[in-house]
N, C-alpha and C. Protein backbone atom coordinates (compact mmCIF):
# COMPACT_ATOMS: atom_id res chain seq x y z
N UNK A 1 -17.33 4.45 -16.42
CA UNK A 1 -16.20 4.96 -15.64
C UNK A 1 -15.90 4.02 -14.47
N UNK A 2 -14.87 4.03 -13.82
CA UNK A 2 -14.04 3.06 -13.47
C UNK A 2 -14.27 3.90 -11.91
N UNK A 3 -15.43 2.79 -10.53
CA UNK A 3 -15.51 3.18 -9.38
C UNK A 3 -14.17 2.86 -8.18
N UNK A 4 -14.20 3.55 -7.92
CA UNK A 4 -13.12 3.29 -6.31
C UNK A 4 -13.50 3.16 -5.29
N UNK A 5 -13.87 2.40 -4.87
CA UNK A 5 -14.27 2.43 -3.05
C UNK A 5 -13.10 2.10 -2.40
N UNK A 6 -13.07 3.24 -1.44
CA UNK A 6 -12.31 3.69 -0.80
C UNK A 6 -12.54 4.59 0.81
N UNK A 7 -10.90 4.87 1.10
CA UNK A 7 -11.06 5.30 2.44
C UNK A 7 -9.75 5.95 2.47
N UNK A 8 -9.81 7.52 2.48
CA UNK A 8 -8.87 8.33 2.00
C UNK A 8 -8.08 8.10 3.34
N UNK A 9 -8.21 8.03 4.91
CA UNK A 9 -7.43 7.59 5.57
C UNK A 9 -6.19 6.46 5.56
N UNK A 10 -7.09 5.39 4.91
CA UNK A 10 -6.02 4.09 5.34
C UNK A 10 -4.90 3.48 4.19
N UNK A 11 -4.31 2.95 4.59
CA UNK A 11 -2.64 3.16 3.54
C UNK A 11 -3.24 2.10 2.09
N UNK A 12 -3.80 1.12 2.88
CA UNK A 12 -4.01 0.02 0.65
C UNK A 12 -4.94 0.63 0.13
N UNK A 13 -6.23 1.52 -0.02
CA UNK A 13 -6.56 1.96 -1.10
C UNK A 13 -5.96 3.10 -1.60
N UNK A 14 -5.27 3.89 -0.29
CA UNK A 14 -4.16 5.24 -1.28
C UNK A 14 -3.38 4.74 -2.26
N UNK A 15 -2.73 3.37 -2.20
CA UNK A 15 -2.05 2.63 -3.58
C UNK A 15 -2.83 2.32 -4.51
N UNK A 16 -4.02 2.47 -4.65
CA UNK A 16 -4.46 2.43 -5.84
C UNK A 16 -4.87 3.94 -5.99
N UNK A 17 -5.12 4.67 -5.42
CA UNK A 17 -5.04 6.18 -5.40
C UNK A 17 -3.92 6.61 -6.33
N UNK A 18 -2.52 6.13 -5.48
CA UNK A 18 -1.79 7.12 -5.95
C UNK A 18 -0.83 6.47 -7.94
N UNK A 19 -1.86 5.15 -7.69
CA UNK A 19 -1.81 4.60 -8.90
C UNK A 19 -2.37 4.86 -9.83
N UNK A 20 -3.79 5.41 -10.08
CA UNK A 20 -4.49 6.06 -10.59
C UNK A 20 -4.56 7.35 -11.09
N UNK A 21 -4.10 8.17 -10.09
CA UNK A 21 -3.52 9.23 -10.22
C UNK A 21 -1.85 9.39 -11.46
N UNK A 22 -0.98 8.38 -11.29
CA UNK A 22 0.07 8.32 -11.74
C UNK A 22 -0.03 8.42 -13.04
N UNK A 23 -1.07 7.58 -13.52
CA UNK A 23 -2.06 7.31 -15.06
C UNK A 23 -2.89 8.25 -15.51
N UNK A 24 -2.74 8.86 -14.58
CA UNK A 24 -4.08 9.48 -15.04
C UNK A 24 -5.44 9.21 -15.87
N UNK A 25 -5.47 8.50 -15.03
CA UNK A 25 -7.13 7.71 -15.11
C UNK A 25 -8.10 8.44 -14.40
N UNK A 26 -9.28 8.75 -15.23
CA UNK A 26 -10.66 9.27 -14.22
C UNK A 26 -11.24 7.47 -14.01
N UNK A 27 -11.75 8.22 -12.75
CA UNK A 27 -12.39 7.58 -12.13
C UNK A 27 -13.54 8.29 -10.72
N UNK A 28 -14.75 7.12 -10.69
CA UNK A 28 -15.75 8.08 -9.97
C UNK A 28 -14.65 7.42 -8.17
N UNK A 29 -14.76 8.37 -7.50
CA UNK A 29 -14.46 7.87 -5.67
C UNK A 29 -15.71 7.94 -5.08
N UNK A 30 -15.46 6.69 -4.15
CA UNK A 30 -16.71 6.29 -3.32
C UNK A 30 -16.04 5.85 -1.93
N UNK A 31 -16.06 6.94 -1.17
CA UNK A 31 -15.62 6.45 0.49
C UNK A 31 -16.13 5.79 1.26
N UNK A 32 -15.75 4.84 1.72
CA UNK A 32 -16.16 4.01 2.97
C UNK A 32 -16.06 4.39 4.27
N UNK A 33 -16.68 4.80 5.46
CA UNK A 33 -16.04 4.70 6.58
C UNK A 33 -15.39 3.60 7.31
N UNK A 34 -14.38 3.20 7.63
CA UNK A 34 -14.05 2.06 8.22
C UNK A 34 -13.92 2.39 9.55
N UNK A 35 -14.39 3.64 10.14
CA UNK A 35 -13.57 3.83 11.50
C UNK A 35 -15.77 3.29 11.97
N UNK A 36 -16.58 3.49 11.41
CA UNK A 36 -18.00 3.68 11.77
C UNK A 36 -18.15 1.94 10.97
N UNK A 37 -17.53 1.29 11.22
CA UNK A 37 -17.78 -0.62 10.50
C UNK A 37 -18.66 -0.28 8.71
N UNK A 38 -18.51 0.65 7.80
CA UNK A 38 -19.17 0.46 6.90
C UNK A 38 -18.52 -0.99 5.95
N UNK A 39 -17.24 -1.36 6.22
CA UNK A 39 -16.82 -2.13 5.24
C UNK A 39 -17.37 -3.59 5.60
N UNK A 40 -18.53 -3.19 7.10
CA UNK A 40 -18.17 -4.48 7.26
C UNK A 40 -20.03 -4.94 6.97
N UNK A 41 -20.79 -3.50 6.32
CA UNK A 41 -22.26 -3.29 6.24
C UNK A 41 -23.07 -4.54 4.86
N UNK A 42 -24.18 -5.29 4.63
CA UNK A 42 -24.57 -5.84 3.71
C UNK A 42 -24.89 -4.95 2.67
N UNK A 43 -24.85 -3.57 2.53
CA UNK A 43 -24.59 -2.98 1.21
C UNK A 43 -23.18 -3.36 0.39
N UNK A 44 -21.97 -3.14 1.69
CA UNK A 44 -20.82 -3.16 0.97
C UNK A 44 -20.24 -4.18 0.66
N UNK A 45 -20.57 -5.80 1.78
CA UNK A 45 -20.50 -6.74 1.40
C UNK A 45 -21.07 -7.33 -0.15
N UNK A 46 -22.06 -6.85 -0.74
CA UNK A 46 -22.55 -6.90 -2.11
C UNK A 46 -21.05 -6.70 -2.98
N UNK A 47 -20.69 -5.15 -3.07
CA UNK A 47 -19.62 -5.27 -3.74
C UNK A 47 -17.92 -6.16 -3.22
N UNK A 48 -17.92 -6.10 -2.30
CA UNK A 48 -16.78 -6.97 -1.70
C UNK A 48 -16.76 -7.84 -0.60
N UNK A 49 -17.04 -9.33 -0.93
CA UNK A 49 -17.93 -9.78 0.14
C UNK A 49 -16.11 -10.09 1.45
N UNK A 50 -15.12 -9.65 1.23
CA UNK A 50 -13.85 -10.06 1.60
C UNK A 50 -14.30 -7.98 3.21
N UNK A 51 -14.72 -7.56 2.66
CA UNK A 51 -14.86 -6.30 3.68
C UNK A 51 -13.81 -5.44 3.62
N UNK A 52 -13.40 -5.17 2.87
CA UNK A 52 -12.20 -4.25 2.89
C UNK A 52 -12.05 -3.29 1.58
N UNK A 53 -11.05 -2.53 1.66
CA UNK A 53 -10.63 -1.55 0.55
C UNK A 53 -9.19 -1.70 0.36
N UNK A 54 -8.75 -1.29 -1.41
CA UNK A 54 -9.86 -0.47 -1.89
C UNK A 54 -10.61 -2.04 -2.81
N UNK A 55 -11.39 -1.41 -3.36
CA UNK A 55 -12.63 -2.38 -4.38
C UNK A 55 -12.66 -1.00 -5.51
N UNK A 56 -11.66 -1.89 -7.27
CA UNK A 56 -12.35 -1.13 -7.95
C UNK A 56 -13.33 -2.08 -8.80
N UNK A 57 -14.33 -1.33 -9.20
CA UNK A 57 -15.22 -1.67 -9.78
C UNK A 57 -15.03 -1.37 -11.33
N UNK A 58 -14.96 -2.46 -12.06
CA UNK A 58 -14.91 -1.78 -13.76
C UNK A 58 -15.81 -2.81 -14.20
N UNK A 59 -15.70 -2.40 -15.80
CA UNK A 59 -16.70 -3.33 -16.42
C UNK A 59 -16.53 -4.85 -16.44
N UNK A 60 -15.47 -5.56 -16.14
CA UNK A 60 -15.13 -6.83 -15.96
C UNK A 60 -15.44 -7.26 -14.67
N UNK A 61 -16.15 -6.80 -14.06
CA UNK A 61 -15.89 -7.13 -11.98
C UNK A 61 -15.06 -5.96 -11.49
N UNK A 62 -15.48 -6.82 -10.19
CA UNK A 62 -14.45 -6.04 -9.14
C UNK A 62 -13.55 -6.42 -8.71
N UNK A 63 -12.01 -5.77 -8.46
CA UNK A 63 -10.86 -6.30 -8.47
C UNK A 63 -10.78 -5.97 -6.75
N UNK A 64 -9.96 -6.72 -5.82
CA UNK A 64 -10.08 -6.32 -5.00
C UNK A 64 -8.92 -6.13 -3.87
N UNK A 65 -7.53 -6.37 -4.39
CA UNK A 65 -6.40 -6.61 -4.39
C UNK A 65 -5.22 -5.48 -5.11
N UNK A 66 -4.43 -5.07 -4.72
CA UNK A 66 -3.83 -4.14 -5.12
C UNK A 66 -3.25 -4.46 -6.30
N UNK A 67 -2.63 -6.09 -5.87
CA UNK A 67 -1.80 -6.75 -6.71
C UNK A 67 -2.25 -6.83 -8.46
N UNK A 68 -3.56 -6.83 -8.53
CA UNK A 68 -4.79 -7.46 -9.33
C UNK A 68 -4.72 -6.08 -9.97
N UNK A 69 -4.95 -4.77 -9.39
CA UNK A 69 -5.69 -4.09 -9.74
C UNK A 69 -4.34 -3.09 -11.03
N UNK A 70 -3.61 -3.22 -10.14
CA UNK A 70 -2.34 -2.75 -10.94
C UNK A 70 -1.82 -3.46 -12.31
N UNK A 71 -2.10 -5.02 -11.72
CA UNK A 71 -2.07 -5.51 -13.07
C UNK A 71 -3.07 -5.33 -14.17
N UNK A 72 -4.55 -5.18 -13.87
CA UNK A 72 -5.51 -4.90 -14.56
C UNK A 72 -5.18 -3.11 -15.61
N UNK A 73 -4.79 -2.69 -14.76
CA UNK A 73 -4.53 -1.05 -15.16
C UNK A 73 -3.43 -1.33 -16.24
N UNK A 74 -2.43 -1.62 -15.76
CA UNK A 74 -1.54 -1.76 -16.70
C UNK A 74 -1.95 -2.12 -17.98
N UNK A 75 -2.93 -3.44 -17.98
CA UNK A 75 -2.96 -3.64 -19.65
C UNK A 75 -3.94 -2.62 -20.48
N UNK A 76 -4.43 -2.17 -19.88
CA UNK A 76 -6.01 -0.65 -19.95
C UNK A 76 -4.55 -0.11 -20.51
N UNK A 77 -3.76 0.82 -19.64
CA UNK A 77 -3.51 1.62 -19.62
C UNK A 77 -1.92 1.53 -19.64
N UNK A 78 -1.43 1.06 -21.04
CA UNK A 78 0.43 0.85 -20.52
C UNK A 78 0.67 1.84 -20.82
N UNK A 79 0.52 2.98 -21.33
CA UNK A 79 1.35 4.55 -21.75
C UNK A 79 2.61 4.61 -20.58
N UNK A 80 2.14 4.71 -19.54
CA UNK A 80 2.81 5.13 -18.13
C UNK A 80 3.01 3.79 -17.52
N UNK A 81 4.06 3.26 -18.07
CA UNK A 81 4.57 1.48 -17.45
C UNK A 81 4.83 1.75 -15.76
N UNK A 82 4.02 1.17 -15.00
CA UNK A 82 4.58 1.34 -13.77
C UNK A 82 5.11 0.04 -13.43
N UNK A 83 5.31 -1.46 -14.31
CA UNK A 83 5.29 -2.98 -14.07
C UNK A 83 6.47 -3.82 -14.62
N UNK A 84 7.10 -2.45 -15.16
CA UNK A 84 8.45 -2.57 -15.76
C UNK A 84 8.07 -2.71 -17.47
N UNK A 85 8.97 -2.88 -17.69
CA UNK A 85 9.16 -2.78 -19.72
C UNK A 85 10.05 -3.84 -19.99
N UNK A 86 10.81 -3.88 -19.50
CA UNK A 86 12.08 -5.42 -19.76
C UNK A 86 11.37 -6.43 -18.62
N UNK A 87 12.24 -7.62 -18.90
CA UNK A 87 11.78 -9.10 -18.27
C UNK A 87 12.53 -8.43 -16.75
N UNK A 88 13.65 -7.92 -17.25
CA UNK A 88 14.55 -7.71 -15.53
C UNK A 88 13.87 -7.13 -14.91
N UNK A 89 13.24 -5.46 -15.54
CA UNK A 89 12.32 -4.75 -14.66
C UNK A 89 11.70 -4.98 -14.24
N UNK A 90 10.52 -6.13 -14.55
CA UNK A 90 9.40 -6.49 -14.51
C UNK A 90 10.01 -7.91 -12.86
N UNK A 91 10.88 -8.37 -13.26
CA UNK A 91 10.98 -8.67 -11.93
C UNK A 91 11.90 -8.50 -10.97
N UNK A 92 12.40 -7.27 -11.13
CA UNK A 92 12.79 -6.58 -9.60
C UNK A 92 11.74 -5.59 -8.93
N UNK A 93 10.48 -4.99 -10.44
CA UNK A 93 9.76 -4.31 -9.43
C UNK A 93 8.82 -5.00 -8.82
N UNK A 94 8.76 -6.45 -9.09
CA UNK A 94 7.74 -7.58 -8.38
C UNK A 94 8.22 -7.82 -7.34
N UNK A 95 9.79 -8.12 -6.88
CA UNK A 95 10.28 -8.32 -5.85
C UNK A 95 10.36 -7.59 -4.54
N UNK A 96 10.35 -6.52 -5.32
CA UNK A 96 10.78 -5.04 -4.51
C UNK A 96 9.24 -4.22 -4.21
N UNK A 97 8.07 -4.26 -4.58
CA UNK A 97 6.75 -4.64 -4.22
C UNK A 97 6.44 -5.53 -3.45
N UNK A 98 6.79 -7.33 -3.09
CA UNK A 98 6.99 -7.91 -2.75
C UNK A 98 7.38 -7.56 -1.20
N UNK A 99 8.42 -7.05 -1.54
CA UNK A 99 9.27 -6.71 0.16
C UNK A 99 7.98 -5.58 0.70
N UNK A 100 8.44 -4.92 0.23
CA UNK A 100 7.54 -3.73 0.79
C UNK A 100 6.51 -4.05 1.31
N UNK A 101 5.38 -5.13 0.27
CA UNK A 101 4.03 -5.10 1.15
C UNK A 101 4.76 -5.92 2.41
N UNK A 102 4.81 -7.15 2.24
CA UNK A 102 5.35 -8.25 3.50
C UNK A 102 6.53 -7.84 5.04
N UNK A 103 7.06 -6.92 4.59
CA UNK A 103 7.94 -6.62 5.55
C UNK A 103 8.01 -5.49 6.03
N UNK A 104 6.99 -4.56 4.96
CA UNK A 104 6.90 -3.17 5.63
C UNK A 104 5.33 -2.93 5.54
N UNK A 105 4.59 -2.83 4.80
CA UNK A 105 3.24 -2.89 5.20
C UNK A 105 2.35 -3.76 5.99
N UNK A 106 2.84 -4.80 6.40
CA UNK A 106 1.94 -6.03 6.76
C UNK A 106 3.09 -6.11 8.37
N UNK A 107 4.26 -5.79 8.50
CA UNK A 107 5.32 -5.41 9.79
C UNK A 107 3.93 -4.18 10.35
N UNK A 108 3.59 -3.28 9.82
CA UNK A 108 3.59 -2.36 10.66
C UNK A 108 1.64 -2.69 10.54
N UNK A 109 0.69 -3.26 10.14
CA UNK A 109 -0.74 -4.16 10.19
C UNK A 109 -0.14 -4.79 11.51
N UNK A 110 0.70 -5.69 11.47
CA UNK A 110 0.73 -6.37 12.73
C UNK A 110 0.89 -6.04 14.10
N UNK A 111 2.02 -4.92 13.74
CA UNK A 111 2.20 -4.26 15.56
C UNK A 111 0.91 -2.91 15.87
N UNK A 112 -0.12 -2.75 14.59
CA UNK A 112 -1.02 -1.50 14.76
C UNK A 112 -2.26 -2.84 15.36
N UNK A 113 -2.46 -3.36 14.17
CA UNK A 113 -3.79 -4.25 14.91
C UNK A 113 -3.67 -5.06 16.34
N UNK A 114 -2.23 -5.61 16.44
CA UNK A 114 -2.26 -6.37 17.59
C UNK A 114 -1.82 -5.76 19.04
N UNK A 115 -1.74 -4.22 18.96
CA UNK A 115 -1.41 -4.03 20.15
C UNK A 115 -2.51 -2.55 20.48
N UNK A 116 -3.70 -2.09 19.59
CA UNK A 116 -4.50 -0.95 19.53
C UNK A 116 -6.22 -1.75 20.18
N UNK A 117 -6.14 -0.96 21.32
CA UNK A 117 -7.72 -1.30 22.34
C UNK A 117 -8.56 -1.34 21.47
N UNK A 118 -8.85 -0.23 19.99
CA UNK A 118 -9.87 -0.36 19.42
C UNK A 118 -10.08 -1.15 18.74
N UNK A 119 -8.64 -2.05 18.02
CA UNK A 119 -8.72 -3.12 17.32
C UNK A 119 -9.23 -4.37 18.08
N UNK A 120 -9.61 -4.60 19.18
CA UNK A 120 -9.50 -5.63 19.93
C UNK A 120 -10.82 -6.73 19.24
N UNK A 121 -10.27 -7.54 18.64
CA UNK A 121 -10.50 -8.60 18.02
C UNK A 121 -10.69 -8.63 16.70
N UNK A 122 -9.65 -7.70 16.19
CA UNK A 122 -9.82 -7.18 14.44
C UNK A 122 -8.56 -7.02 14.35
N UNK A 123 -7.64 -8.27 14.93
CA UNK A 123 -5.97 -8.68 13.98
C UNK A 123 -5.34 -8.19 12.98
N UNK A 124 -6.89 -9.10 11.92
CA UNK A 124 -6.62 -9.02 10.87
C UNK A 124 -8.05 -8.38 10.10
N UNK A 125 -7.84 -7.60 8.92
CA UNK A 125 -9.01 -7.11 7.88
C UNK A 125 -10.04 -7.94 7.72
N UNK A 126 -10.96 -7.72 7.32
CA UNK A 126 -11.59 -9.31 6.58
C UNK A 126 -13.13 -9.46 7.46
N UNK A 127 -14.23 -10.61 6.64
CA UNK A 127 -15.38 -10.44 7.65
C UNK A 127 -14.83 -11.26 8.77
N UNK A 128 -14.01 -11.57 9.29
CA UNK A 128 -14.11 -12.83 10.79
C UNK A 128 -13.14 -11.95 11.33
N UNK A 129 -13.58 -12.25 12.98
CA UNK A 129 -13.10 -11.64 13.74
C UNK A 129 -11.68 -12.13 14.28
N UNK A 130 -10.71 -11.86 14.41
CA UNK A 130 -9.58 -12.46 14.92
C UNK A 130 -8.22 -11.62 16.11
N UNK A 131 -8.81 -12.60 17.17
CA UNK A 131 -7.64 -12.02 18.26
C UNK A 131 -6.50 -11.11 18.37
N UNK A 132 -6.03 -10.40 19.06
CA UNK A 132 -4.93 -9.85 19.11
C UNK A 132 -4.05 -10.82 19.62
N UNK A 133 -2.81 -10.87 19.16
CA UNK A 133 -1.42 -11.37 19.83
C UNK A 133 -0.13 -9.79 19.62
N UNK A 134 -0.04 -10.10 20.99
CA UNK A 134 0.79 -8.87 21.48
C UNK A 134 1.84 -9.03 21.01
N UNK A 135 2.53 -10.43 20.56
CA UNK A 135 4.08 -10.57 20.39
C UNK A 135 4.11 -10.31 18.89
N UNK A 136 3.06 -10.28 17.90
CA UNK A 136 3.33 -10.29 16.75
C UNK A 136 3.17 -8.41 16.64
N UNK A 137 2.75 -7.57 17.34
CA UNK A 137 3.52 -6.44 17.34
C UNK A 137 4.68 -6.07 17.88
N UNK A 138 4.89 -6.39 18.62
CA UNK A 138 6.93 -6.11 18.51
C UNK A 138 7.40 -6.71 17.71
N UNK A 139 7.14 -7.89 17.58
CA UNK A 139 7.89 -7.96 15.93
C UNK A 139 8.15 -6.97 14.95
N UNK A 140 6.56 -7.16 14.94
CA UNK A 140 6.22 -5.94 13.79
C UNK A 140 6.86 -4.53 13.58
N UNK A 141 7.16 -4.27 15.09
CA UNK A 141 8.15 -3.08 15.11
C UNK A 141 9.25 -3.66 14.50
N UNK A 142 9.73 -4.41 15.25
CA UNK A 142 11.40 -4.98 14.55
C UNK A 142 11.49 -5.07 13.32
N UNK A 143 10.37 -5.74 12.70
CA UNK A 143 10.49 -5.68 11.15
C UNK A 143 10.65 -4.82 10.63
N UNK A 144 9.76 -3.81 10.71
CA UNK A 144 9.91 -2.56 9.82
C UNK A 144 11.06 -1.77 10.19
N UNK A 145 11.87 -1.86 11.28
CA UNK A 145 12.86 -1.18 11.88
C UNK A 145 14.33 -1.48 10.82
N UNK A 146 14.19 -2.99 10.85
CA UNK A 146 14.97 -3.76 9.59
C UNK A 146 14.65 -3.71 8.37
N UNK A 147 13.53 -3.17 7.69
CA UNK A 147 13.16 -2.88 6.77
C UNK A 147 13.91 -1.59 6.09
N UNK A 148 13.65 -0.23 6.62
CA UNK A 148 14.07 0.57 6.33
C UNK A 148 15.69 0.71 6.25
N UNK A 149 16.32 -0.60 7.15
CA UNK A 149 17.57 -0.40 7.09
C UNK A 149 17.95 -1.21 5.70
N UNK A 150 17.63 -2.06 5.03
CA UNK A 150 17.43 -2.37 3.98
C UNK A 150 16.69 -1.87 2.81
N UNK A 151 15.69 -1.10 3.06
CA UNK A 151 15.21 -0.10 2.01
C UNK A 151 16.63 1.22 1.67
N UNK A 152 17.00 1.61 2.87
CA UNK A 152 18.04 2.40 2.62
C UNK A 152 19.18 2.59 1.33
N UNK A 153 19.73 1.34 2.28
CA UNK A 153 20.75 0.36 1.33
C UNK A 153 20.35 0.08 0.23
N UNK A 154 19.26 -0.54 -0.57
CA UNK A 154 18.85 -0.15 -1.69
C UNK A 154 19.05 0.95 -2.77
N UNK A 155 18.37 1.98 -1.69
CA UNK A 155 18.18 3.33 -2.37
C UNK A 155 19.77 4.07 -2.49
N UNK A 156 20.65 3.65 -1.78
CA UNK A 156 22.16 4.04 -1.90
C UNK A 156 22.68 3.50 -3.43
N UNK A 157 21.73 2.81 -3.93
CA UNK A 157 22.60 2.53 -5.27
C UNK A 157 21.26 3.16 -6.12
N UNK A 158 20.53 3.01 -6.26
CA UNK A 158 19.00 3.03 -7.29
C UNK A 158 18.48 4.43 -7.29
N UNK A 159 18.04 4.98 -7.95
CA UNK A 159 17.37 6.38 -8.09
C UNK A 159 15.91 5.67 -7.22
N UNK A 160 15.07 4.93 -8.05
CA UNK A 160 13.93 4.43 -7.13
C UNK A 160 13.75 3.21 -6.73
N UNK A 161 13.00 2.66 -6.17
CA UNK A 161 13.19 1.21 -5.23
C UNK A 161 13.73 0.09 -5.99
N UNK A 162 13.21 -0.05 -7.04
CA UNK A 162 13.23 -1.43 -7.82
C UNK A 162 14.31 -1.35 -8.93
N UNK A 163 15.02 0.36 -9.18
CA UNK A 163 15.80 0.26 -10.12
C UNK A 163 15.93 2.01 -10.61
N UNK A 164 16.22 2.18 -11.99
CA UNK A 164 16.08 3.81 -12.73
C UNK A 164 14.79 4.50 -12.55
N UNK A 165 13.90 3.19 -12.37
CA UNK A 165 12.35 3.87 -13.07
C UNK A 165 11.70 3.65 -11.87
N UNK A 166 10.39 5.17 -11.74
CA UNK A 166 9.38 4.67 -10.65
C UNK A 166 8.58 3.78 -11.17
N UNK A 167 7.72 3.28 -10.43
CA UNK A 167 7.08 1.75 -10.28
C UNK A 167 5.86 1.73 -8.93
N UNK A 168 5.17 0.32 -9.26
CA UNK A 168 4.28 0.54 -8.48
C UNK A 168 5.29 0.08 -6.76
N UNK A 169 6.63 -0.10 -6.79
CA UNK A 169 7.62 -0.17 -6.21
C UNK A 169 7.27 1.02 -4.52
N UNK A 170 7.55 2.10 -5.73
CA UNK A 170 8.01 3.54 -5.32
C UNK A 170 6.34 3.65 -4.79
N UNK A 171 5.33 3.39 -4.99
CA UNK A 171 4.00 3.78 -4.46
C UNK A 171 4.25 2.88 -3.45
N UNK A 172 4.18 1.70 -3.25
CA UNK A 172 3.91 0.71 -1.91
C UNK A 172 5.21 1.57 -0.73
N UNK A 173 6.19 1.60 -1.22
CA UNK A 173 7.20 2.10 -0.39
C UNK A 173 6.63 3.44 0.24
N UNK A 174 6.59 4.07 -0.37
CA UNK A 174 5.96 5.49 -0.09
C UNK A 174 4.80 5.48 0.86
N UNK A 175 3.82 4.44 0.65
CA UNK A 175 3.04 4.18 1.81
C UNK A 175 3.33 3.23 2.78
N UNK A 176 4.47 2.69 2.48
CA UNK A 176 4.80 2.18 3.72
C UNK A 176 5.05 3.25 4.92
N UNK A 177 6.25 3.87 4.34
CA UNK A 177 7.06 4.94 5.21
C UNK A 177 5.79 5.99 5.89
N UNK A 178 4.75 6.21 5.01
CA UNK A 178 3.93 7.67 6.12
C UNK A 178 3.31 6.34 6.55
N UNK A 179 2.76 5.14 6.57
CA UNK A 179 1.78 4.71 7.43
C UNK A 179 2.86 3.99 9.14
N UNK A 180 4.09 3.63 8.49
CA UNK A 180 5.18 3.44 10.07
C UNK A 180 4.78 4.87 11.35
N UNK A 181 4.31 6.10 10.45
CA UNK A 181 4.15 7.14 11.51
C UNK A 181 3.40 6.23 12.44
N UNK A 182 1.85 5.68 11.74
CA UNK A 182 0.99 5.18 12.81
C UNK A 182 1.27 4.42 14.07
N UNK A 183 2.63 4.07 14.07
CA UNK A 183 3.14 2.79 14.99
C UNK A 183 4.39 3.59 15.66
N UNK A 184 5.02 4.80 15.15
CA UNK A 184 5.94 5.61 15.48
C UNK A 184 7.14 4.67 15.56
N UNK A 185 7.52 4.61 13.91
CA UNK A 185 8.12 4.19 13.59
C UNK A 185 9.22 5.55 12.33
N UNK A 186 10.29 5.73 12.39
CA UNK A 186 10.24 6.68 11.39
C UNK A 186 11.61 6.68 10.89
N UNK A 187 12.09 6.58 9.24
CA UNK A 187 13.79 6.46 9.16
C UNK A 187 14.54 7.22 10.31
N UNK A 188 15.95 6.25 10.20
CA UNK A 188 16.48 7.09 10.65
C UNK A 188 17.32 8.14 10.24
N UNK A 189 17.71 9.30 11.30
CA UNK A 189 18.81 10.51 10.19
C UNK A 189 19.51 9.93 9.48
N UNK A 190 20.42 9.03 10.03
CA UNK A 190 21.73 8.48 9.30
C UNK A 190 20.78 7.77 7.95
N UNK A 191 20.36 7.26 8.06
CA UNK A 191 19.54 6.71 6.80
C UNK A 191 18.97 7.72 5.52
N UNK A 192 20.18 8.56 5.09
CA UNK A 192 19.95 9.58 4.30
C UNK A 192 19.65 9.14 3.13
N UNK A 193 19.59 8.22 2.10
CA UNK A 193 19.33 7.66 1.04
C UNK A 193 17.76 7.33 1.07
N UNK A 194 17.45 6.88 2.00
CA UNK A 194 15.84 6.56 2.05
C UNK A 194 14.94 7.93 2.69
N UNK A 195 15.92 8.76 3.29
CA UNK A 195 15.21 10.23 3.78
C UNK A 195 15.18 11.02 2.52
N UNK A 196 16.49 11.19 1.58
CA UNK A 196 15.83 12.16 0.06
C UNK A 196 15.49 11.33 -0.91
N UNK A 197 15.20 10.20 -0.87
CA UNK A 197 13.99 9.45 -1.84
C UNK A 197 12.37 9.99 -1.33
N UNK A 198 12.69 9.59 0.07
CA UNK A 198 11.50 10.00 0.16
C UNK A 198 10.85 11.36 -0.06
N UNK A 199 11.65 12.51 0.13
CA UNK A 199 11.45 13.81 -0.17
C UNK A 199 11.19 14.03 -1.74
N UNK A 200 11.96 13.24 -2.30
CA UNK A 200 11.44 13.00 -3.85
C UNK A 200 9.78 13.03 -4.13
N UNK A 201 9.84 11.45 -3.68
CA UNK A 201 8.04 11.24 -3.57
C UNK A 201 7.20 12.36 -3.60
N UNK A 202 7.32 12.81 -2.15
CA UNK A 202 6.25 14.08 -1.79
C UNK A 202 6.07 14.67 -2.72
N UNK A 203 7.04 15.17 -3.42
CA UNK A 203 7.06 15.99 -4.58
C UNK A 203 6.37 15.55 -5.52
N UNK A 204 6.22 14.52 -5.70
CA UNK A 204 5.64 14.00 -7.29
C UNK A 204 3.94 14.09 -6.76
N UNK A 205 3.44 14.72 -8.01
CA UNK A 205 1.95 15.38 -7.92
C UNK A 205 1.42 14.24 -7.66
N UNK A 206 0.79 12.93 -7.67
CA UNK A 206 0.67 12.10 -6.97
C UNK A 206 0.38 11.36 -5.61
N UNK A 207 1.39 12.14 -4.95
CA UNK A 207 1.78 11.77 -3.82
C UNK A 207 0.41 12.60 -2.61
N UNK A 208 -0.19 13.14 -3.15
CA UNK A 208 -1.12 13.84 -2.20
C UNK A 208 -2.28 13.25 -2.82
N UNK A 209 -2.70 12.15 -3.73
CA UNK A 209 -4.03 11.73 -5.01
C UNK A 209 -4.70 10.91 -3.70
C-alpha cells in the first residue's frame, strides 16, 4: 500500500490529499509535525533527504514533488484522468497548474515565509536555512492579488480552471485560494466567477480529504 507522509495543516501535501482522494486510492497516512521541526529530524531525512512534504512512498521510491506524484498516479491509476485526455487538455491543464503553483502558491510562500517572526531564517522549505527578505512579501501579496484577478477572468469563460473538466488544475487552485487566508488575502466580491467556482470545490467530497 501506497504511504503518505504528510501534514494535514499545510497546503502541498493536501494536493496530493485531495488527489488521492479524487481516485480513490487507499493509502496508509503518516503525519509529520512541521510546526515541532519533524521534517527536518534524521528519521525523516531517511525518507526525504529534501525535508519536506508530502513524500509518497510506493514500491518504485519515493516521489517527492507534487508534479511527479500526479504524474506517477495517473499512469497507476487513469480511470479518473485528472492530466487531461486530448494533447490540448493535457496542455492547458499543465499551464494552468503551472500558474497556480508559481503565482499563487509560491506568491503567497513568499509574503508568509518572508515576513512571519517564526519563520525567521526558513524563507524557503528545504534542509538549509535561508533569510527572510521583506520585499519579496509584498510582492507576494501583489502577486496573488493579480492572480485571482486573472484566475477570475478565466473562470468567466471555463466551468473549471484549465477548461470543461476538473484537473489536477482545480486541486492546486483550490489550495491556493484557502491557503491566501494565511496571508489575508481573499477574492474579491466583484470577482464572482472565481467566488462560485470556488463554492463548487467545497462541495466536491474531496475537498475536505
Amino acid at each position: 500500500m501506497l504511504k503518505l507522509y504528510d501534514c494535514e495543516t499545510a497546503p502541498s501535501p493536501r494536493r496530493t490529499r485531495m488527489l488521492l482522494a479524487e481516485k480513490g486510492i487507499e493509502h496508509e497516512n503518516i503525519q509529520i509535525d512541521l510546526r515541532s521541526g519533524e521534517q527536518m529530524s534524521e528519521a525523516f531525512r531517511k525518507v526525504n533527504p529534501r525535508c519536506t512534504v508530502p513524500a509518497l512512498e510506493t514500491d518504485d521510491g519515493v516521489l517527492t514533488e507534487n508534479a511527479e506524484i500526479a504524474a506517477y498516479l495517473e499512469a497507476l491509476y487513469p480511470e479518473t484522468p485528472m492530466l487531461g485526455t486530448t494533447a490540448l487538455e493535457r496542455a492547458q491543464i499543465a499551464k494552468w497548474n503551472w500558474r497556480c503553483e508559481m503565482e499563487g502558491l509560491m506568491s503567497i510562500a513568499h509574503a508568509l515565509r518572508n515576513s512571519t517572526p517564526a519563520m525567521k531564517d526558513r524563507a524557503l522549505p528545504g534542509p538549509r536555512n535561508i533569510a527572510q527578505i521583506p520585499a519579496l512579501a509584498e510582492r507576494g501579496l501583489q502577486q496573488i492579488a493579480w492572480f485571482f484577478e486573472d484566475l477570475n477572468e478565466q473562470l468567466k469563460e471555463n466551468e473549471y480552471v484549465a477548461g470543461a473538466s476538473y484537473s489536477v488544475a482545480d486541486i492546486t487552485a483550490t489550495v491556493v485560494v484557502d491557503f491566501a487566508r494565511w496571508v489575508k488575502v481573499f477574492p474579491k466580491e466583484s470577482q464572482t466567477a472565481l467566488l462560485e467556482w470556488h463554492e463548487r470545490m467545497k462541495a466536491r467530497p474531496n475537498y475536505s480529504a
